[in-house]
PDB file of N, CA and C in Angstrom:
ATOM      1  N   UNK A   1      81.473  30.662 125.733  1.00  0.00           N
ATOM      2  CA  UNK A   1      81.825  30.544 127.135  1.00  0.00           C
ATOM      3  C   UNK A   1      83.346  30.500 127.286  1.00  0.00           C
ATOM      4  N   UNK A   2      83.787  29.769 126.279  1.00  0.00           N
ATOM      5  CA  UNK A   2      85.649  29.400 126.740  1.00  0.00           C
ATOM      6  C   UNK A   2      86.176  30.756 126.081  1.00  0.00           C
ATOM      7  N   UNK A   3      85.414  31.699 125.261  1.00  0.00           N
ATOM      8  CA  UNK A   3      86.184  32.919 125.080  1.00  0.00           C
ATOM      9  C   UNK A   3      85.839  33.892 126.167  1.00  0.00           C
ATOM     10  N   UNK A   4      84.845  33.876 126.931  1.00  0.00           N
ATOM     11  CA  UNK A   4      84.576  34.953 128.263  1.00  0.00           C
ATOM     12  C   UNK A   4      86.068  34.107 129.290  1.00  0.00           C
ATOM     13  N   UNK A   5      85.692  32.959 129.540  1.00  0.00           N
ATOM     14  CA  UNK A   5      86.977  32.403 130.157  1.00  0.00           C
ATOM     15  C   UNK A   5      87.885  32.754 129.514  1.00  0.00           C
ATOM     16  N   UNK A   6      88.689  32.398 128.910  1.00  0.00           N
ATOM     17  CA  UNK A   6      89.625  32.967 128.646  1.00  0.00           C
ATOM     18  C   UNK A   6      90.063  34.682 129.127  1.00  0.00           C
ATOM     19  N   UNK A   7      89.071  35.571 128.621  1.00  0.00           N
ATOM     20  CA  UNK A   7      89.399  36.962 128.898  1.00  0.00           C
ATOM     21  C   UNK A   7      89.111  37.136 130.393  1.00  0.00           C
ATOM     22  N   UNK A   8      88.851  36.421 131.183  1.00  0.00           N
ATOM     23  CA  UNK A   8      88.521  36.799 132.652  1.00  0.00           C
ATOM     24  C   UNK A   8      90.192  35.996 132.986  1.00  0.00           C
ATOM     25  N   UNK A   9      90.792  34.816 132.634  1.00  0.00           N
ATOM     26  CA  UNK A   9      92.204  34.749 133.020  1.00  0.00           C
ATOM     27  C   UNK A   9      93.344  35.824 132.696  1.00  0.00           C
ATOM     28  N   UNK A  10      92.740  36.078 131.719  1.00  0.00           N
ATOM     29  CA  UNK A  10      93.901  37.415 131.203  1.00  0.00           C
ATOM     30  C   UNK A  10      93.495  38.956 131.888  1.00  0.00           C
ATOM     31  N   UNK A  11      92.293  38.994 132.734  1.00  0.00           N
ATOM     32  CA  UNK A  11      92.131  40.223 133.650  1.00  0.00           C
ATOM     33  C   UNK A  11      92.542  40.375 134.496  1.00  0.00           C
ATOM     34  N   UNK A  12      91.485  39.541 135.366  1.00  0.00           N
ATOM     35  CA  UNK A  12      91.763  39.668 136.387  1.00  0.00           C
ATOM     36  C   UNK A  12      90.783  37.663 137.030  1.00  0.00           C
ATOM     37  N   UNK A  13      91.449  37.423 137.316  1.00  0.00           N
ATOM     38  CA  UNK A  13      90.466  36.080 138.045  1.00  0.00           C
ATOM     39  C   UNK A  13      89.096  36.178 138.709  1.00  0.00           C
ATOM     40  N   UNK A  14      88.034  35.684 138.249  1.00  0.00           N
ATOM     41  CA  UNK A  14      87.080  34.899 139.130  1.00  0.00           C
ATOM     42  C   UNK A  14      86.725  33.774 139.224  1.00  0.00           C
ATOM     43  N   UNK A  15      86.046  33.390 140.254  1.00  0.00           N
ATOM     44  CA  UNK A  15      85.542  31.701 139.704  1.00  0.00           C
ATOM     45  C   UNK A  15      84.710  31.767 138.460  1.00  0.00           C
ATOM     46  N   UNK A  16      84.317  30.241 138.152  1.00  0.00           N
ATOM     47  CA  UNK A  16      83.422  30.102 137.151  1.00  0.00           C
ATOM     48  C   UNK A  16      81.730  30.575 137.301  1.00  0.00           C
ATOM     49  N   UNK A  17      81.436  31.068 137.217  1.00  0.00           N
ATOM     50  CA  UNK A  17      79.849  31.787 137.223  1.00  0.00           C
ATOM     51  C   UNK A  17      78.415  30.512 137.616  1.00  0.00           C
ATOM     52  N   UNK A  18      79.096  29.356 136.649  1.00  0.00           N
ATOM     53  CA  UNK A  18      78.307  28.599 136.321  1.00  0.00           C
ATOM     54  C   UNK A  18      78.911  27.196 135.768  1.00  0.00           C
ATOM     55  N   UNK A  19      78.096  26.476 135.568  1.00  0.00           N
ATOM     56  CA  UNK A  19      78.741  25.055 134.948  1.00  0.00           C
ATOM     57  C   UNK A  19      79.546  25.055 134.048  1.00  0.00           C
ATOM     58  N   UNK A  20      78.406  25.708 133.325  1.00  0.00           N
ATOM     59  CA  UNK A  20      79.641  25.987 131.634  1.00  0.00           C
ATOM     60  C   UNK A  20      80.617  26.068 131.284  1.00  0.00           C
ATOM     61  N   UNK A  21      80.780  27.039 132.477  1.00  0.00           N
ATOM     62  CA  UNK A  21      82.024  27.916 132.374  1.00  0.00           C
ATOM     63  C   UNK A  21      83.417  27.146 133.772  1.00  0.00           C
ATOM     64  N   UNK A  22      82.530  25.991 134.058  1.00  0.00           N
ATOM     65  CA  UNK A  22      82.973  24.965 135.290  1.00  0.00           C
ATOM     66  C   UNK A  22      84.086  24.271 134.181  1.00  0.00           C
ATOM     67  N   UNK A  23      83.231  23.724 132.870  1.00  0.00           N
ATOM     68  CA  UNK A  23      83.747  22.529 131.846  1.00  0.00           C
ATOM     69  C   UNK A  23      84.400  23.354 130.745  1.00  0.00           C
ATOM     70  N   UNK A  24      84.217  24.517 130.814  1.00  0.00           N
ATOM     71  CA  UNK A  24      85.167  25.025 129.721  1.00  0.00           C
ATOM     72  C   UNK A  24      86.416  25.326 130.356  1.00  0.00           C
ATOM     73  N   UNK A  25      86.395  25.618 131.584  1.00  0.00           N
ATOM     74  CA  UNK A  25      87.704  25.457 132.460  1.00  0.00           C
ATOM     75  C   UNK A  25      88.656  24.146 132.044  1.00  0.00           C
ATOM     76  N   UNK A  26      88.040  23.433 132.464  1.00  0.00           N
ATOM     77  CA  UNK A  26      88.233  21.931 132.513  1.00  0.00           C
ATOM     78  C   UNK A  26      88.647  21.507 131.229  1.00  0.00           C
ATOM     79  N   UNK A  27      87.869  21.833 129.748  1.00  0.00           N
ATOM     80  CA  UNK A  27      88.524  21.670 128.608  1.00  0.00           C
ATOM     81  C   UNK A  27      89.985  21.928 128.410  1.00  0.00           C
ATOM     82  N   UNK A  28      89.559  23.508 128.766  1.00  0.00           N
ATOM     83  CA  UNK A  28      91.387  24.948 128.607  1.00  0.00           C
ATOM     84  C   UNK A  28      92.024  23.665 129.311  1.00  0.00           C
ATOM     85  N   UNK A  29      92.066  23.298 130.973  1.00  0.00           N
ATOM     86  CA  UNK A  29      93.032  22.544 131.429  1.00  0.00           C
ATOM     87  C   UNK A  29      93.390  21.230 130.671  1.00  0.00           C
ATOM     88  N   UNK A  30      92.678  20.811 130.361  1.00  0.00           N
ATOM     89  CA  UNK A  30      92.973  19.445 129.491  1.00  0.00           C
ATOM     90  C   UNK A  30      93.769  19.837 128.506  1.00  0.00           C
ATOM     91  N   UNK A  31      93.129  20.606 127.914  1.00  0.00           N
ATOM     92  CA  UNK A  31      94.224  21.175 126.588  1.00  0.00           C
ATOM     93  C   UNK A  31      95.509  21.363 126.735  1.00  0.00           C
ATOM     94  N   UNK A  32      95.540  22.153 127.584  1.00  0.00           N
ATOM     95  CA  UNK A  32      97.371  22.607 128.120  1.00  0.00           C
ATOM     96  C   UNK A  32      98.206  21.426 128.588  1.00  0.00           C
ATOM     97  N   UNK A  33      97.406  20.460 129.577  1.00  0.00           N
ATOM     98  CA  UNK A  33      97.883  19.017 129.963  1.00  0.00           C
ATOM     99  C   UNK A  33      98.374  18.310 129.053  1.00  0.00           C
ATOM    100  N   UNK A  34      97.802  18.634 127.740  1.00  0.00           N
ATOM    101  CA  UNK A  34      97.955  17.482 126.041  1.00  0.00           C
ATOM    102  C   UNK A  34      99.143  18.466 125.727  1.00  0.00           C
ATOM    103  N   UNK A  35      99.298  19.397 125.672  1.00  0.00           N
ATOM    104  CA  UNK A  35     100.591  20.140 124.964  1.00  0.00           C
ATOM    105  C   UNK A  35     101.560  20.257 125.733  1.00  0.00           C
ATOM    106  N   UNK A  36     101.481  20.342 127.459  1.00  0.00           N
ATOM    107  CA  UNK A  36     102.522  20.068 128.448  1.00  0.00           C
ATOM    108  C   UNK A  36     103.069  18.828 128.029  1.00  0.00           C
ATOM    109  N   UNK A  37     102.451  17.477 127.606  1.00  0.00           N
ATOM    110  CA  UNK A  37     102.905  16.224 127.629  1.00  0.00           C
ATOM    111  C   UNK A  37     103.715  16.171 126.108  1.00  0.00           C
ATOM    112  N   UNK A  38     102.892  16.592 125.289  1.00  0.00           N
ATOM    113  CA  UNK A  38     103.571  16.687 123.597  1.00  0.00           C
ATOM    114  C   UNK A  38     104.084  17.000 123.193  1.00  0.00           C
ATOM    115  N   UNK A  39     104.757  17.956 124.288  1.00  0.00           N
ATOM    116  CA  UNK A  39     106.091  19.208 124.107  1.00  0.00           C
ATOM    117  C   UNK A  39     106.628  18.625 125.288  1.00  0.00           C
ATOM    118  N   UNK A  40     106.346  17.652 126.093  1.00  0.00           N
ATOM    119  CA  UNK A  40     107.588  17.369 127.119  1.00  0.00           C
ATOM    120  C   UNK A  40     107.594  18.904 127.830  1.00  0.00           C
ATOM    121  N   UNK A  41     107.133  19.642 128.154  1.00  0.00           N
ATOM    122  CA  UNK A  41     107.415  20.430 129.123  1.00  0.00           C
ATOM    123  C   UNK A  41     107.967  20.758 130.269  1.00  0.00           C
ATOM    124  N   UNK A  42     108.886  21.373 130.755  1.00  0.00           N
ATOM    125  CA  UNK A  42     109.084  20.993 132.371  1.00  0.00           C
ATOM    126  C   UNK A  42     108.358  21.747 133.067  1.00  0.00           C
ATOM    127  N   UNK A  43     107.073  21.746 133.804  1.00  0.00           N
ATOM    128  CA  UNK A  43     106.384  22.133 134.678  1.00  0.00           C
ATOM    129  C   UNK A  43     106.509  21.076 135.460  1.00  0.00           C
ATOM    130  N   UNK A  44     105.798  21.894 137.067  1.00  0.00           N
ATOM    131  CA  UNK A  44     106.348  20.943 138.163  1.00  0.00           C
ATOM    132  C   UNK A  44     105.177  19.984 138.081  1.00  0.00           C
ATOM    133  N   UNK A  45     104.835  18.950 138.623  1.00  0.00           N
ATOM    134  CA  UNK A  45     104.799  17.442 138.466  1.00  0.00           C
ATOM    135  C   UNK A  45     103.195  17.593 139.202  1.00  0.00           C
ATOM    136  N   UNK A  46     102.633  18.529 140.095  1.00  0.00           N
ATOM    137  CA  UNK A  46     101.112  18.590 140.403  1.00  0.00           C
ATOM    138  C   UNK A  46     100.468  20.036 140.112  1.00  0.00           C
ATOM    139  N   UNK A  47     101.530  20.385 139.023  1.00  0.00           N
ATOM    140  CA  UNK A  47     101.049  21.874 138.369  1.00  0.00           C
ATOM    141  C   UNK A  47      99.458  22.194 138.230  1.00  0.00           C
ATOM    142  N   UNK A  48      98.705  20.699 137.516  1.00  0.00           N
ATOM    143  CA  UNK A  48      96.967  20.786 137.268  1.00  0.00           C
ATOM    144  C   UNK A  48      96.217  20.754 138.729  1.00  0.00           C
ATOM    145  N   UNK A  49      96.567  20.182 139.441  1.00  0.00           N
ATOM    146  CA  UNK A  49      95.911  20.342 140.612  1.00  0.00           C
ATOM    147  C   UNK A  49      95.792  21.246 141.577  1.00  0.00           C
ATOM    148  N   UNK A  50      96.997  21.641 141.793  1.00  0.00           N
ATOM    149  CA  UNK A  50      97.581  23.090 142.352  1.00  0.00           C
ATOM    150  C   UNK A  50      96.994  23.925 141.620  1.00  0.00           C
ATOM    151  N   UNK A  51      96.610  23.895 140.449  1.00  0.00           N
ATOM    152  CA  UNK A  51      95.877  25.266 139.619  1.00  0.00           C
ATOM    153  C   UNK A  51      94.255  25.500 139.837  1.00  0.00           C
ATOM    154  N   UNK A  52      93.745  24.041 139.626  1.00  0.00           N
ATOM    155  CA  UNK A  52      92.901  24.104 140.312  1.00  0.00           C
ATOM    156  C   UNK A  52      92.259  24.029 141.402  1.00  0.00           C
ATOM    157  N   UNK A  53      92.936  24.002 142.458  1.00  0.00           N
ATOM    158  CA  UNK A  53      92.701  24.251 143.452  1.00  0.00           C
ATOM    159  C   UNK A  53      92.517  26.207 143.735  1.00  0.00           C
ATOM    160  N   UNK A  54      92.963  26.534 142.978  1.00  0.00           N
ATOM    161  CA  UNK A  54      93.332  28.052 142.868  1.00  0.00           C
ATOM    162  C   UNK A  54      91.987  28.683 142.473  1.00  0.00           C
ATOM    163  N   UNK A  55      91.668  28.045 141.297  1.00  0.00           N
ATOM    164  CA  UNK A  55      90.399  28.593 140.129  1.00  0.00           C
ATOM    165  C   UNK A  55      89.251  28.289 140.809  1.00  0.00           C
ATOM    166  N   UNK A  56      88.837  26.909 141.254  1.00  0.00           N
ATOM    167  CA  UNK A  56      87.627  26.608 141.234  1.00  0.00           C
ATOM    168  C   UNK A  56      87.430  26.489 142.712  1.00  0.00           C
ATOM    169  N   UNK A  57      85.892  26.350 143.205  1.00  0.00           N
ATOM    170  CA  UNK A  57      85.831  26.296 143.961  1.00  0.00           C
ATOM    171  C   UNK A  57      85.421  24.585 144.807  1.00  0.00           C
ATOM    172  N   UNK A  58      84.898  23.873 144.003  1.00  0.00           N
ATOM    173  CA  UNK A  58      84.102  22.936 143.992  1.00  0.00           C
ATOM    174  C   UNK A  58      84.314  21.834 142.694  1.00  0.00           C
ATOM    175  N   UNK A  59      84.330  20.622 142.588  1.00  0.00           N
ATOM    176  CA  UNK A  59      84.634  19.553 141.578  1.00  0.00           C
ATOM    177  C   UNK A  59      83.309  19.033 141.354  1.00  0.00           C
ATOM    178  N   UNK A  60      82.153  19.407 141.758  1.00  0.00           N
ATOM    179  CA  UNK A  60      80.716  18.818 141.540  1.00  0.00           C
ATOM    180  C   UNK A  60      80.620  18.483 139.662  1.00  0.00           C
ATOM    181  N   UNK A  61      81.242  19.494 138.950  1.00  0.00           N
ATOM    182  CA  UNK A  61      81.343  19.085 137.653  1.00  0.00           C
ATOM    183  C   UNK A  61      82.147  17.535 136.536  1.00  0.00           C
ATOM    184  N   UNK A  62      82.824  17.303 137.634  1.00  0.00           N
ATOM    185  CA  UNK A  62      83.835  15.855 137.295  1.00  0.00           C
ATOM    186  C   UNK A  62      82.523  15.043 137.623  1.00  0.00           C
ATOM    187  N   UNK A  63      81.691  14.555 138.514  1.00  0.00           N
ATOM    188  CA  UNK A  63      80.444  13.841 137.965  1.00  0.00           C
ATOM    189  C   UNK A  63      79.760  13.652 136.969  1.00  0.00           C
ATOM    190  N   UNK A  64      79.908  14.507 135.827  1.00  0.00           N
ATOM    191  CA  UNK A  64      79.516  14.375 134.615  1.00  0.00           C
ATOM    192  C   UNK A  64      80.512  13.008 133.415  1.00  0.00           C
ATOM    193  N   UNK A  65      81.865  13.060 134.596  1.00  0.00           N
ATOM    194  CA  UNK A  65      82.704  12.256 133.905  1.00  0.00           C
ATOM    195  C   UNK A  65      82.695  10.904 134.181  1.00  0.00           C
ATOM    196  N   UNK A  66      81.803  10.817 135.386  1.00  0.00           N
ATOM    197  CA  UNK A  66      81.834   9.379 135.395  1.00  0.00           C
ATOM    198  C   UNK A  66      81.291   8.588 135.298  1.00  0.00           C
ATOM    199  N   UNK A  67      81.495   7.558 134.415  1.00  0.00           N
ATOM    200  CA  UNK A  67      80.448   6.667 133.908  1.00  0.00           C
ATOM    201  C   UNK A  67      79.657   5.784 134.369  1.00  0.00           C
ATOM    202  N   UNK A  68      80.055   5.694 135.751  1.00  0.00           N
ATOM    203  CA  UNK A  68      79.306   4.737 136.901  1.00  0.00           C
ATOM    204  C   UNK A  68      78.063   5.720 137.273  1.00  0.00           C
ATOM    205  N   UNK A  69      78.319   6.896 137.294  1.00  0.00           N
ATOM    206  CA  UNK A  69      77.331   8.160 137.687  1.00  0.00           C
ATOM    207  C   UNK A  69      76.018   8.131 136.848  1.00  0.00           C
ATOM    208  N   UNK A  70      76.574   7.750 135.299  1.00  0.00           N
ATOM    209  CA  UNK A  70      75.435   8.051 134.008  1.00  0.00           C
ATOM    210  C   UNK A  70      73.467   8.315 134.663  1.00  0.00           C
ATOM    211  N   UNK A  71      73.303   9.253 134.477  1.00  0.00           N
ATOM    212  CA  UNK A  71      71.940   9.987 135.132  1.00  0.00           C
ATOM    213  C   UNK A  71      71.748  10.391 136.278  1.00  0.00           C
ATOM    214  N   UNK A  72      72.865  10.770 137.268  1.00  0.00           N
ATOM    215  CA  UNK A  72      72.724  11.484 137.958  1.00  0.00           C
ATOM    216  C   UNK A  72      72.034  12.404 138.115  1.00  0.00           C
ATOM    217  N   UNK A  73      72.243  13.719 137.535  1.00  0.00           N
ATOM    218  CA  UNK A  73      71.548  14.727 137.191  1.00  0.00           C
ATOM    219  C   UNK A  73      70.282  14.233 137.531  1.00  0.00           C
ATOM    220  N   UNK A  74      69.601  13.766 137.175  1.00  0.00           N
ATOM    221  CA  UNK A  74      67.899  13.099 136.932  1.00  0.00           C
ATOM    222  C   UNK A  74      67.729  12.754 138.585  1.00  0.00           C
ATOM    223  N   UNK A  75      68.544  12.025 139.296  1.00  0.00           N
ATOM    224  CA  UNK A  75      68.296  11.583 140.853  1.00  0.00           C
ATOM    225  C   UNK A  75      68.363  13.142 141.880  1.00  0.00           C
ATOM    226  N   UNK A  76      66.734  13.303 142.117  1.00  0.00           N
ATOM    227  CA  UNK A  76      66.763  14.312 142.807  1.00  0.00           C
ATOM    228  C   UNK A  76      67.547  14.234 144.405  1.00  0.00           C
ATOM    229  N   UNK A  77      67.178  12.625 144.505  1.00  0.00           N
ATOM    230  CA  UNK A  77      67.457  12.709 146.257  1.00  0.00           C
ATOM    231  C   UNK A  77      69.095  12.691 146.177  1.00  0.00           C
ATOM    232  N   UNK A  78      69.917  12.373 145.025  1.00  0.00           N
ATOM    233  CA  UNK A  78      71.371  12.174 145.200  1.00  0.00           C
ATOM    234  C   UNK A  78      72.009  13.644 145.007  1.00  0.00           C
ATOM    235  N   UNK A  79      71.355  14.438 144.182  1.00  0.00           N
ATOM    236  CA  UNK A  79      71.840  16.104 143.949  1.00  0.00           C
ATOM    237  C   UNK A  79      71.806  16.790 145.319  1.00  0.00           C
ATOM    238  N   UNK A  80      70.746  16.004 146.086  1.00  0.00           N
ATOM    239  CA  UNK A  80      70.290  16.904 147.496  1.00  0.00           C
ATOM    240  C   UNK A  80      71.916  16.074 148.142  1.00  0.00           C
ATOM    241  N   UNK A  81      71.872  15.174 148.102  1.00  0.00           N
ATOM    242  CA  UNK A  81      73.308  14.635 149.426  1.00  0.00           C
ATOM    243  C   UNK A  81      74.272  14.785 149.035  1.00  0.00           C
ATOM    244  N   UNK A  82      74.666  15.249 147.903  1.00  0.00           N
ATOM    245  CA  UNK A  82      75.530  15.934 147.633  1.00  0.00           C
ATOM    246  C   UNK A  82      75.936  17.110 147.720  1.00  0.00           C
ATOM    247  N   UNK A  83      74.802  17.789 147.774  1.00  0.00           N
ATOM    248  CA  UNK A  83      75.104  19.553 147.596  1.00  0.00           C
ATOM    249  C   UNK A  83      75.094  19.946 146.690  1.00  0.00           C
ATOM    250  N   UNK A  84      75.061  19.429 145.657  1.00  0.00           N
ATOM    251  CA  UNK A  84      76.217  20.188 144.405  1.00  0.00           C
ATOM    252  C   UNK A  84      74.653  20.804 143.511  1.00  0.00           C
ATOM    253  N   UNK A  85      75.224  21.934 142.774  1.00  0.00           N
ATOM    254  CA  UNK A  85      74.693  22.271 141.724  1.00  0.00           C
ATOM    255  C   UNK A  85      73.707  21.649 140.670  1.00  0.00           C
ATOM    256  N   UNK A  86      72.651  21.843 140.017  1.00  0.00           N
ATOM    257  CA  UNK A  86      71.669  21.136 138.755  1.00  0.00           C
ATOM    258  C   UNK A  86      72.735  21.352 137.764  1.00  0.00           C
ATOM    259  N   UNK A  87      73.253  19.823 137.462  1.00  0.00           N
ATOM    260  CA  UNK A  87      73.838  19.374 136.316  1.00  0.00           C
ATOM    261  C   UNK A  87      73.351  18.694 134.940  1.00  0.00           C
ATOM    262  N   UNK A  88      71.949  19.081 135.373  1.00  0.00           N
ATOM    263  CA  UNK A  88      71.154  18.528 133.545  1.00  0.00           C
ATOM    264  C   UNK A  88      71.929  20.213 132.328  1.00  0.00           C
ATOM    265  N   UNK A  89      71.994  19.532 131.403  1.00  0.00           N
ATOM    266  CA  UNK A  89      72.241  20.735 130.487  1.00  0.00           C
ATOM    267  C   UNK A  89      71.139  22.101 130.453  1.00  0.00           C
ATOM    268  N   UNK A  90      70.173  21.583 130.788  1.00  0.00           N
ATOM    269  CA  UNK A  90      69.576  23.271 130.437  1.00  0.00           C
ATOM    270  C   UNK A  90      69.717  24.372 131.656  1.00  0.00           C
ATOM    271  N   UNK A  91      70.448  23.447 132.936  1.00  0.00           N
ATOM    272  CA  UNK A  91      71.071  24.656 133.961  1.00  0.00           C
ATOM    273  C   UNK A  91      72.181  24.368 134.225  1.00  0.00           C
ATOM    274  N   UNK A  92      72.948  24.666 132.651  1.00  0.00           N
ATOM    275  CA  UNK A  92      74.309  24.306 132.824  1.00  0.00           C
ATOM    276  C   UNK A  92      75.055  26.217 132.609  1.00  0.00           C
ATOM    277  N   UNK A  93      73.932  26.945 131.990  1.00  0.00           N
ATOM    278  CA  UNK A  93      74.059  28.078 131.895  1.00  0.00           C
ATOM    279  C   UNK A  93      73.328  28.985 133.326  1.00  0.00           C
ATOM    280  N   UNK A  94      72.922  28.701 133.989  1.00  0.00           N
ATOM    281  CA  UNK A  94      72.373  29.258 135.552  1.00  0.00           C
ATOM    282  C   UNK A  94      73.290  29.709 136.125  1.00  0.00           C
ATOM    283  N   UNK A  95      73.284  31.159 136.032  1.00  0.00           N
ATOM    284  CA  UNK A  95      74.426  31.621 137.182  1.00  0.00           C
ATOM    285  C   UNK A  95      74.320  30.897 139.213  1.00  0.00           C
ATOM    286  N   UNK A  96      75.846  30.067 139.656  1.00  0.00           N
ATOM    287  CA  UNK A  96      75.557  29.332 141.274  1.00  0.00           C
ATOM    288  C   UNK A  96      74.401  30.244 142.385  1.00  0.00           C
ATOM    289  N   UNK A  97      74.849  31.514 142.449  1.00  0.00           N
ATOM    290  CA  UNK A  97      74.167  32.981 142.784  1.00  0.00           C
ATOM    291  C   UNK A  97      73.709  33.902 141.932  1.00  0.00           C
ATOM    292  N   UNK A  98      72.693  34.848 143.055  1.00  0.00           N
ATOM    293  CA  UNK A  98      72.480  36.125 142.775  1.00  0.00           C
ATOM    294  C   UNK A  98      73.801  37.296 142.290  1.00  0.00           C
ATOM    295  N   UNK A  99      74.766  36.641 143.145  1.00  0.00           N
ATOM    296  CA  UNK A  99      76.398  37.258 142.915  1.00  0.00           C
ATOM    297  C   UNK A  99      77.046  37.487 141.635  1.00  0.00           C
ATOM    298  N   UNK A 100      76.876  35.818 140.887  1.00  0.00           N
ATOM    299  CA  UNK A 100      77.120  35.523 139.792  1.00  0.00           C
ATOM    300  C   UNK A 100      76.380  35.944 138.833  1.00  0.00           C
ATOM    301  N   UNK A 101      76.867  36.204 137.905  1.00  0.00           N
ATOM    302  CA  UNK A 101      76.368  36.436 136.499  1.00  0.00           C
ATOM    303  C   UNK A 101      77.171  35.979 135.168  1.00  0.00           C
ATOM    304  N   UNK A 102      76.192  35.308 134.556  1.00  0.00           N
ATOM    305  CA  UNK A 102      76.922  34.835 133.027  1.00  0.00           C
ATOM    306  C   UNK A 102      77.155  35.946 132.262  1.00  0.00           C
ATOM    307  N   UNK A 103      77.825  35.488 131.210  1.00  0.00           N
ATOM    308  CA  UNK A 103      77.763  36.731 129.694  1.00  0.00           C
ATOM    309  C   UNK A 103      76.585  36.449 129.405  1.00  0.00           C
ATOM    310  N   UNK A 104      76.269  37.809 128.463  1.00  0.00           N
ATOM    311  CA  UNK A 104      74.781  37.955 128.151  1.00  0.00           C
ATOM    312  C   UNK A 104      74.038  37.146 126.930  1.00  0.00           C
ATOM    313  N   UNK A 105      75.729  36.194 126.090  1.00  0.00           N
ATOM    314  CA  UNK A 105      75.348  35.473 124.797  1.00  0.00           C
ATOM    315  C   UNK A 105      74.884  34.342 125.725  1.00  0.00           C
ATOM    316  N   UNK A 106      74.942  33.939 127.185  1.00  0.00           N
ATOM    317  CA  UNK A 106      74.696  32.783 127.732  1.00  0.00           C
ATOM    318  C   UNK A 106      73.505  33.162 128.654  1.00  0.00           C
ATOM    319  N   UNK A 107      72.475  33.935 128.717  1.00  0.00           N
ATOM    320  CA  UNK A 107      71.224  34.425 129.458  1.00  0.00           C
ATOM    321  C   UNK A 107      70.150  33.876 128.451  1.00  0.00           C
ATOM    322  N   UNK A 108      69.155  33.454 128.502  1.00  0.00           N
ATOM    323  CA  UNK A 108      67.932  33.674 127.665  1.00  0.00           C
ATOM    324  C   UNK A 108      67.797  34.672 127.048  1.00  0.00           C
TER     325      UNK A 108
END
């Protein structure tokens, strides 16, 4: 997944297809955040947010990060008031739409 990401930043941009490809975002950004800081970098000061605001469309995936959340996924009536996407792992590969489509190493 983080190598289809990757080659879709170096094309041309789309959003993420799917979850997967929601948190492999999210990895790449973390990563660069750890080497911006370890190299002292000068980028401007809300560079990660501003970026993502760009990429993604939706943060429904940062629920996975929080530990007050732990089983979300599982609460049907809380996925509904939220809106957001099925965040159990086995539709973490589900393209959001008909629009969307994963790579084909990530289809059944």
């Amino acid at each position: 997944m983080t190598a289809d990401l990757t080659g879709t930043l170096a094309r041309s941009w789309r959003e993420p297809d799917c979850v997967a490809a929601e948190l492999a975002l999210k990895c790449l950004l973390d990563e660069a955040e750890t080497v911006e800081e370890l190299y002292e970098l000068d980028v401007p000061a809300a560079w990660r947010n501003d970026l993502e605001d760009q990429l993604v469309q939706d943060f429904d995936y940062d629920f996975l990060y929080d530990m007050r959340l732990d089983g979300f996924e599982d609460d049907a009536q809380f996925m509904k008031k939220q809106r957001i996407a099925p965040m159990r792992f086995e539709n973490w590969f589900e393209p959001f739409t008909e629009a969307y489509s994963v790579p084909p190493f990530a289809q059944d």
